[in-house]
C-alpha atoms as a PDB file:
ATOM      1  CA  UNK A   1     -65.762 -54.292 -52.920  1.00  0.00           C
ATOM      2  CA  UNK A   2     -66.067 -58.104 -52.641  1.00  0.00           C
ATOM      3  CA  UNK A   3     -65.961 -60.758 -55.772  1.00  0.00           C
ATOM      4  CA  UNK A   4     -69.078 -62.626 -54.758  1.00  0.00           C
ATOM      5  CA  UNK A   5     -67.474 -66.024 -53.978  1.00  0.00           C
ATOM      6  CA  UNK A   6     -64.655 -68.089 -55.820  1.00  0.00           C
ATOM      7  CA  UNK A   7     -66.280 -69.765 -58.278  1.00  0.00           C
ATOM      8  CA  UNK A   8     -67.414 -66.769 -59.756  1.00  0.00           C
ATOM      9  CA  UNK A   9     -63.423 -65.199 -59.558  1.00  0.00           C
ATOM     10  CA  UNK A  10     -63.389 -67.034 -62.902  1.00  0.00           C
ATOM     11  CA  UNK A  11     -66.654 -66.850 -64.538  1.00  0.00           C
ATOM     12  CA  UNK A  12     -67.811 -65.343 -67.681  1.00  0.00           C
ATOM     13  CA  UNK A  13     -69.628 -62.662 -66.019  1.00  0.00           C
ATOM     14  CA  UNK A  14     -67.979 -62.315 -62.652  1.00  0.00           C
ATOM     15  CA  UNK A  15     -70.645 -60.373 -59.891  1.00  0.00           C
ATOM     16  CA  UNK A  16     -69.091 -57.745 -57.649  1.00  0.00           C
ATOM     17  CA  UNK A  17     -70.886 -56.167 -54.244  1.00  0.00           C
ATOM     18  CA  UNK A  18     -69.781 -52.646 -53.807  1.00  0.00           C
ATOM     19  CA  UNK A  19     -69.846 -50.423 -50.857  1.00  0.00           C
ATOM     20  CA  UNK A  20     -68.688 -47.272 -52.015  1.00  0.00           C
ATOM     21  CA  UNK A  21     -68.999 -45.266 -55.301  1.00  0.00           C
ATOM     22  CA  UNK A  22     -65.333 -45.787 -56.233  1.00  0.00           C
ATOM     23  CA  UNK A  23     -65.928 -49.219 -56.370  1.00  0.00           C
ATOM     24  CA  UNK A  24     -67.860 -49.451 -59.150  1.00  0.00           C
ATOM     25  CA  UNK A  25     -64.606 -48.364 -61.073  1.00  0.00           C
ATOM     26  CA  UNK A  26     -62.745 -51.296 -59.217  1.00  0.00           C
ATOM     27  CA  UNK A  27     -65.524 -54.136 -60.374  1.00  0.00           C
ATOM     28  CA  UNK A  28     -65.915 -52.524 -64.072  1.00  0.00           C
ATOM     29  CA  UNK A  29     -61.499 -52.417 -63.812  1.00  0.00           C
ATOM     30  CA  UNK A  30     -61.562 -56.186 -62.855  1.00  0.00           C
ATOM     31  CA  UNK A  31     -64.381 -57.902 -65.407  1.00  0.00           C
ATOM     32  CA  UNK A  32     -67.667 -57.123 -63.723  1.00  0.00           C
ATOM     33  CA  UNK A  33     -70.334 -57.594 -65.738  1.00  0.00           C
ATOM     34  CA  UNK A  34     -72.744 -57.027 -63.149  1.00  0.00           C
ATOM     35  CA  UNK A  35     -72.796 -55.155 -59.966  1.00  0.00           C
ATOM     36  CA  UNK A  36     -74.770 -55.693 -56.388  1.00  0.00           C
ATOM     37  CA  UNK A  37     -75.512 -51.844 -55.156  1.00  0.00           C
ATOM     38  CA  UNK A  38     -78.674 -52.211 -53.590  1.00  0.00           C
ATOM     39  CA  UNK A  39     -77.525 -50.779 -50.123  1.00  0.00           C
ATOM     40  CA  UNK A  40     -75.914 -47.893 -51.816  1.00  0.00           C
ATOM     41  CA  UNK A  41     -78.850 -46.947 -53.428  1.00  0.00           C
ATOM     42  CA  UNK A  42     -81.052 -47.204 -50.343  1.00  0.00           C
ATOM     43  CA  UNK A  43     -82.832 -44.429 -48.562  1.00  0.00           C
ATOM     44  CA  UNK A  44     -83.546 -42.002 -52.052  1.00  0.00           C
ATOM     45  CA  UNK A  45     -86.632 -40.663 -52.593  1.00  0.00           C
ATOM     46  CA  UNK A  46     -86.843 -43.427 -55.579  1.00  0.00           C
ATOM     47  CA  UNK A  47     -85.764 -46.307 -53.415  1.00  0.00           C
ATOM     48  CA  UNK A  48     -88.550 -48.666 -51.967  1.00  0.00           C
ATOM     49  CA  UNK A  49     -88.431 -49.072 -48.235  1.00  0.00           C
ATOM     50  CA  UNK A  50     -91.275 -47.515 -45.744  1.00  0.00           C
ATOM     51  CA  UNK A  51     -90.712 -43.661 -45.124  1.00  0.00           C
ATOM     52  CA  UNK A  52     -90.675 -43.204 -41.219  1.00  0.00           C
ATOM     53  CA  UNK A  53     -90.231 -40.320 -38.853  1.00  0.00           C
ATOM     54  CA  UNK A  54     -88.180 -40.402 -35.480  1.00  0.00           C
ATOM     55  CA  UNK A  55     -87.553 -37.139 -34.186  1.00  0.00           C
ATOM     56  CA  UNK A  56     -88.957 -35.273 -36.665  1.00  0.00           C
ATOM     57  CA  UNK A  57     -86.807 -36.207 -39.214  1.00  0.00           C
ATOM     58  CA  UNK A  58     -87.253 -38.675 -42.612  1.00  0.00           C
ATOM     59  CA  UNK A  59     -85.786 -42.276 -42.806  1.00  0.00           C
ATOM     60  CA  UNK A  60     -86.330 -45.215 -44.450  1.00  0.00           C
ATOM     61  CA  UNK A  61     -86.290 -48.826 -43.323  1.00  0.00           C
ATOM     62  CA  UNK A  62     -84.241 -50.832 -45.122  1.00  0.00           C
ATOM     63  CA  UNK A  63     -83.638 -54.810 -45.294  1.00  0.00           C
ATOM     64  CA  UNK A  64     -81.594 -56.836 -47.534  1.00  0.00           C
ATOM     65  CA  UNK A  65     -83.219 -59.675 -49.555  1.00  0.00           C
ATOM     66  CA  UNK A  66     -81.401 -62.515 -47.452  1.00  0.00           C
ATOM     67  CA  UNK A  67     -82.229 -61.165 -44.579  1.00  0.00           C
ATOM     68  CA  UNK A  68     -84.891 -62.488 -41.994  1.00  0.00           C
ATOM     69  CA  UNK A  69     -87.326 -59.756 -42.426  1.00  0.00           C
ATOM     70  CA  UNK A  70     -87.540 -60.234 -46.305  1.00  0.00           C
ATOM     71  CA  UNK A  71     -87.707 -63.781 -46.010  1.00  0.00           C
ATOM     72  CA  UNK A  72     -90.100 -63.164 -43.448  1.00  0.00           C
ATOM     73  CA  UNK A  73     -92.140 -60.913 -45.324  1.00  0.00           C
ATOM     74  CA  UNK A  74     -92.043 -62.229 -48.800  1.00  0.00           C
ATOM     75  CA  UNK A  75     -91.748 -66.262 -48.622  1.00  0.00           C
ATOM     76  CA  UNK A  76     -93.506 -66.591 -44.766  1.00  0.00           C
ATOM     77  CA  UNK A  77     -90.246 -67.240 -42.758  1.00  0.00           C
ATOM     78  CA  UNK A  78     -86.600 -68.463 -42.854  1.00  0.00           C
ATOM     79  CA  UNK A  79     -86.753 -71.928 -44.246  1.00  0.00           C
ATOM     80  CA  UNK A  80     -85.259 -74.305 -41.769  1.00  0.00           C
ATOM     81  CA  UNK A  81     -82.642 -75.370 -44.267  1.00  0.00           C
ATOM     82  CA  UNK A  82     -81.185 -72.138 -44.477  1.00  0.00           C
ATOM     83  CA  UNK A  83     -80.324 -68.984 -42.242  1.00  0.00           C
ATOM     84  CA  UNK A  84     -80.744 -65.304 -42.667  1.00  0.00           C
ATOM     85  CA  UNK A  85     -77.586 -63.474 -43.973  1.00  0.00           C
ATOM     86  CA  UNK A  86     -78.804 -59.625 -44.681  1.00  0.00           C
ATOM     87  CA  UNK A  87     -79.188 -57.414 -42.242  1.00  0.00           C
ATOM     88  CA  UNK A  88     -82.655 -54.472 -41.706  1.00  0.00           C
ATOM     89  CA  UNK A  89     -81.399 -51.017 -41.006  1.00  0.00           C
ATOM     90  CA  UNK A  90     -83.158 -47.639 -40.656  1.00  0.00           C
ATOM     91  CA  UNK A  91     -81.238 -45.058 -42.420  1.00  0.00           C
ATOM     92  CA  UNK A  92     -81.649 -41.396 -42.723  1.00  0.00           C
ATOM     93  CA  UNK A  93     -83.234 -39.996 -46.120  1.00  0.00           C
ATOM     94  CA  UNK A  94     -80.615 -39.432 -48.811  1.00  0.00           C
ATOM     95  CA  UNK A  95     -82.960 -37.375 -51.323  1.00  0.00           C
ATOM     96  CA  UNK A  96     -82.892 -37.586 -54.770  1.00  0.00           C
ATOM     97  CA  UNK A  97     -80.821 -40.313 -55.997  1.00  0.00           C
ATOM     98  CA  UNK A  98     -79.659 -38.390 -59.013  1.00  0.00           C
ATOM     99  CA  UNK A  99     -76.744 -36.598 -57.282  1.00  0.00           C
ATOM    100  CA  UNK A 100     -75.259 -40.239 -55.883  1.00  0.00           C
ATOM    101  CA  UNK A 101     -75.702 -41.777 -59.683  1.00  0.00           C
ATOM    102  CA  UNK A 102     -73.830 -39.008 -61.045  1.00  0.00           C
ATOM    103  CA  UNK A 103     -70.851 -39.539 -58.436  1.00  0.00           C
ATOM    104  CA  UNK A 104     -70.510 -43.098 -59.906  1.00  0.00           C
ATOM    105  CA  UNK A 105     -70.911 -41.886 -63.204  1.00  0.00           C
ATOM    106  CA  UNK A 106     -68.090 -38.936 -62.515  1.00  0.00           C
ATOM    107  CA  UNK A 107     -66.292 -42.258 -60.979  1.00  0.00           C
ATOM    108  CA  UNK A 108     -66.365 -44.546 -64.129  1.00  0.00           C
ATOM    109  CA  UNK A 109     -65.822 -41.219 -66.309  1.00  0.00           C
ATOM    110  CA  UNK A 110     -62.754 -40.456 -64.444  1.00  0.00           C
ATOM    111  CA  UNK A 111     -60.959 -44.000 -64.072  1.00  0.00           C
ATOM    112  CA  UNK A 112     -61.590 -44.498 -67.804  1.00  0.00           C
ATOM    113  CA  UNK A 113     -59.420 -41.775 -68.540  1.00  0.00           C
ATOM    114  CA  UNK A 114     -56.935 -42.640 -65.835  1.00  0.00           C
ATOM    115  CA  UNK A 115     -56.014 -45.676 -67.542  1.00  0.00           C
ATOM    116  CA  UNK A 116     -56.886 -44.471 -71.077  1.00  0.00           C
ATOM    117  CA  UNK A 117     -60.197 -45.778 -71.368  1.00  0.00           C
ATOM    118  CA  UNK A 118     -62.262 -44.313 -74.403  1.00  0.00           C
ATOM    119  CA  UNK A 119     -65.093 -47.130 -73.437  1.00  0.00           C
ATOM    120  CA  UNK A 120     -66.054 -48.725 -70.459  1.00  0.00           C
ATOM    121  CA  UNK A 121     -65.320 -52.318 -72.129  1.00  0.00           C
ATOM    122  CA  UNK A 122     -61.619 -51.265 -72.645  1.00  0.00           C
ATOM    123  CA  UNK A 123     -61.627 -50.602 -68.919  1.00  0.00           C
ATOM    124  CA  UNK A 124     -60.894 -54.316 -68.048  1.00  0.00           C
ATOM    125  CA  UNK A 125     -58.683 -54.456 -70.247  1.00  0.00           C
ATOM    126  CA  UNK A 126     -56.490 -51.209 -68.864  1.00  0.00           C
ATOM    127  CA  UNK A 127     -57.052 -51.512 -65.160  1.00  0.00           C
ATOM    128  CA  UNK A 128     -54.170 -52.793 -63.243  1.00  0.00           C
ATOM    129  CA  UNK A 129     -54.796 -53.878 -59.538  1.00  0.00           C
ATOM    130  CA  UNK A 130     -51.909 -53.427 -56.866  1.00  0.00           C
ATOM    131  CA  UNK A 131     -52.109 -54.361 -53.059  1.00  0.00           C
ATOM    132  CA  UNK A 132     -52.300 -50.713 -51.044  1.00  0.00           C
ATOM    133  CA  UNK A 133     -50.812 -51.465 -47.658  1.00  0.00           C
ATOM    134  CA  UNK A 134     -51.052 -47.862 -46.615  1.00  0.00           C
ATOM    135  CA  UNK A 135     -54.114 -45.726 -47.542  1.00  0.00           C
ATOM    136  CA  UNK A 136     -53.790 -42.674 -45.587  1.00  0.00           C
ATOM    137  CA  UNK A 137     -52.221 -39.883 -47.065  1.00  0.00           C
ATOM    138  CA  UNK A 138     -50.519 -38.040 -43.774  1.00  0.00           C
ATOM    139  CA  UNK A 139     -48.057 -35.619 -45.790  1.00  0.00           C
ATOM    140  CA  UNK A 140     -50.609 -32.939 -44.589  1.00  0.00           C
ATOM    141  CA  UNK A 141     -51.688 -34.617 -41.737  1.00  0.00           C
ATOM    142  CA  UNK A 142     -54.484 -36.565 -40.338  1.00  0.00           C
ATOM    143  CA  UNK A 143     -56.982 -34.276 -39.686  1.00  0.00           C
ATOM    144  CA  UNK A 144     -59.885 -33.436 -42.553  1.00  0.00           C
ATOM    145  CA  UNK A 145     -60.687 -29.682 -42.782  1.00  0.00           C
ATOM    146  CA  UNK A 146     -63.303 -29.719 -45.403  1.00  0.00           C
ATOM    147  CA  UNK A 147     -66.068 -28.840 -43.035  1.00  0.00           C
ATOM    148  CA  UNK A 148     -63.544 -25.337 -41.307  1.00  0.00           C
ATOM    149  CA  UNK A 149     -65.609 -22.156 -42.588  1.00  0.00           C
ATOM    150  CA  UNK A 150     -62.505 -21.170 -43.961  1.00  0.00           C
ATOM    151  CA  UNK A 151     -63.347 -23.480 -46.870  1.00  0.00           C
ATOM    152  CA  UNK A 152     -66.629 -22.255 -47.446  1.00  0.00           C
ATOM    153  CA  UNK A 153     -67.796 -22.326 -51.376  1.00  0.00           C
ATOM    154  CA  UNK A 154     -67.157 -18.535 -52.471  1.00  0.00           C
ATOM    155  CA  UNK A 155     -67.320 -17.746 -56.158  1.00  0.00           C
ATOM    156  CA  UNK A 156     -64.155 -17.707 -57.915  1.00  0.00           C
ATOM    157  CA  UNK A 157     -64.352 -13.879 -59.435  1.00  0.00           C
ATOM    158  CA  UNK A 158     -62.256 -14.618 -62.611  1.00  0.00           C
ATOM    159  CA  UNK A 159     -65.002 -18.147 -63.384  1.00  0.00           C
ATOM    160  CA  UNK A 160     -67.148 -17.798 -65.945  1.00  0.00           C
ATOM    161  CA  UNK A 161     -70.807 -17.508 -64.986  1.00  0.00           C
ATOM    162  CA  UNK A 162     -73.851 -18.732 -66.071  1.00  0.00           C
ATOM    163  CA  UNK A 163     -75.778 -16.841 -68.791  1.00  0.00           C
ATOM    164  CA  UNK A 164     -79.822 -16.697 -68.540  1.00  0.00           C
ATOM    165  CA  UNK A 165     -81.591 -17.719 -71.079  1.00  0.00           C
ATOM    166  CA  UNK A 166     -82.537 -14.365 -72.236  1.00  0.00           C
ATOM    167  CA  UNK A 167     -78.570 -12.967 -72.044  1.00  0.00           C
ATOM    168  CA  UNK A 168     -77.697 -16.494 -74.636  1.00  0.00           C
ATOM    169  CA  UNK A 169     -80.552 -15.723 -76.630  1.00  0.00           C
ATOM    170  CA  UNK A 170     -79.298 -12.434 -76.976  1.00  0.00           C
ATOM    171  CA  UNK A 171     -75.353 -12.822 -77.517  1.00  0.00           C
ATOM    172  CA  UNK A 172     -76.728 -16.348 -80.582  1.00  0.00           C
ATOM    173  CA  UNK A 173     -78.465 -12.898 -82.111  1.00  0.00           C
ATOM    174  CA  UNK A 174     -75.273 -11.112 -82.098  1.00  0.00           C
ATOM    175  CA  UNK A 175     -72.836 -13.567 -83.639  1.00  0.00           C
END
């Protein structure tokens, strides 16, 4: 997450860049009024960006709006008063974008109640910021074992499942 510049570290409506989905929770935690996501949301189905195919599998070009291929393609050129900043990147297709705008929405959701939070405004108002000098957790270890087919996604016997339509239908009939 980066404040976009110092003399916005004071403004009314301070403007955050994010990089990750958590850090929408840090920008709304420290003021933000507005947030800069455009590379996070690159490469859905929704985004814009030309659909190409290299190997037989989908990506999408991407550029950011300072950088010399937008300028390039939009105002003829980079002016010679200035210089191009963003970068152009080809990244492989995310899909839908629904399932990365409800991880920020989980994010917010969560962080409110963290800090007691029963609105997003009183988030600013909650959040705390401390300097993390160490941010790996090596009690366990190092190594991530989320992808080890040990922890493979089996159904929980004793979870509730998912009635059809026709089964809640039925049991609204009975009560």
């Amino acid at each position: 997450m980066h404040l976009s510049g110092k003399p916005f570290a004071n403004a009314e409506h301070p403007i955050f860049n994010c990089g990750s989905k958590g850090d929408f929770s840090k920008a709304f935690g420290a003021g933000a009024d507005f947030i800069m996501a455009g590379g996070m949301f690159a490469a859905h189905n929704e985004s814009g960006g030309e659909l190409i195919e290299i190997d037989g599998k989908p990506y999408k070009q991407f550029y950011g709006m300072s950088s010399s291929v937008a300028m390039t393609k939009h105002v003829g050129g980079v002016a010679d008063y200035r210089s191009s900043e963003g970068k152009a990147v080809i990244l492989p297709c995310k899909g839908p974008i629904k399932g990365t705008i409800n991880d920020i929405l989980g994010g917010i959701r969560s962080s409110c109640t963290y800090v007691g939070a029963s609105k997003l405004k009183e988030l600013s108002k909650r959040t705390t910021f401390i300097r993390v000098t160490q941010q790996i957790n090596e009690v366990f270890g190092s190594k991530d074992e989320s992808k080890n087919p040990v922890f493979a996604a089996k159904p929980d016997p004793s979870a509730p499942t998912e009635a059809t339509e026709d089964e809640a239908v039925a049991k609204k009939q009975r009560i």
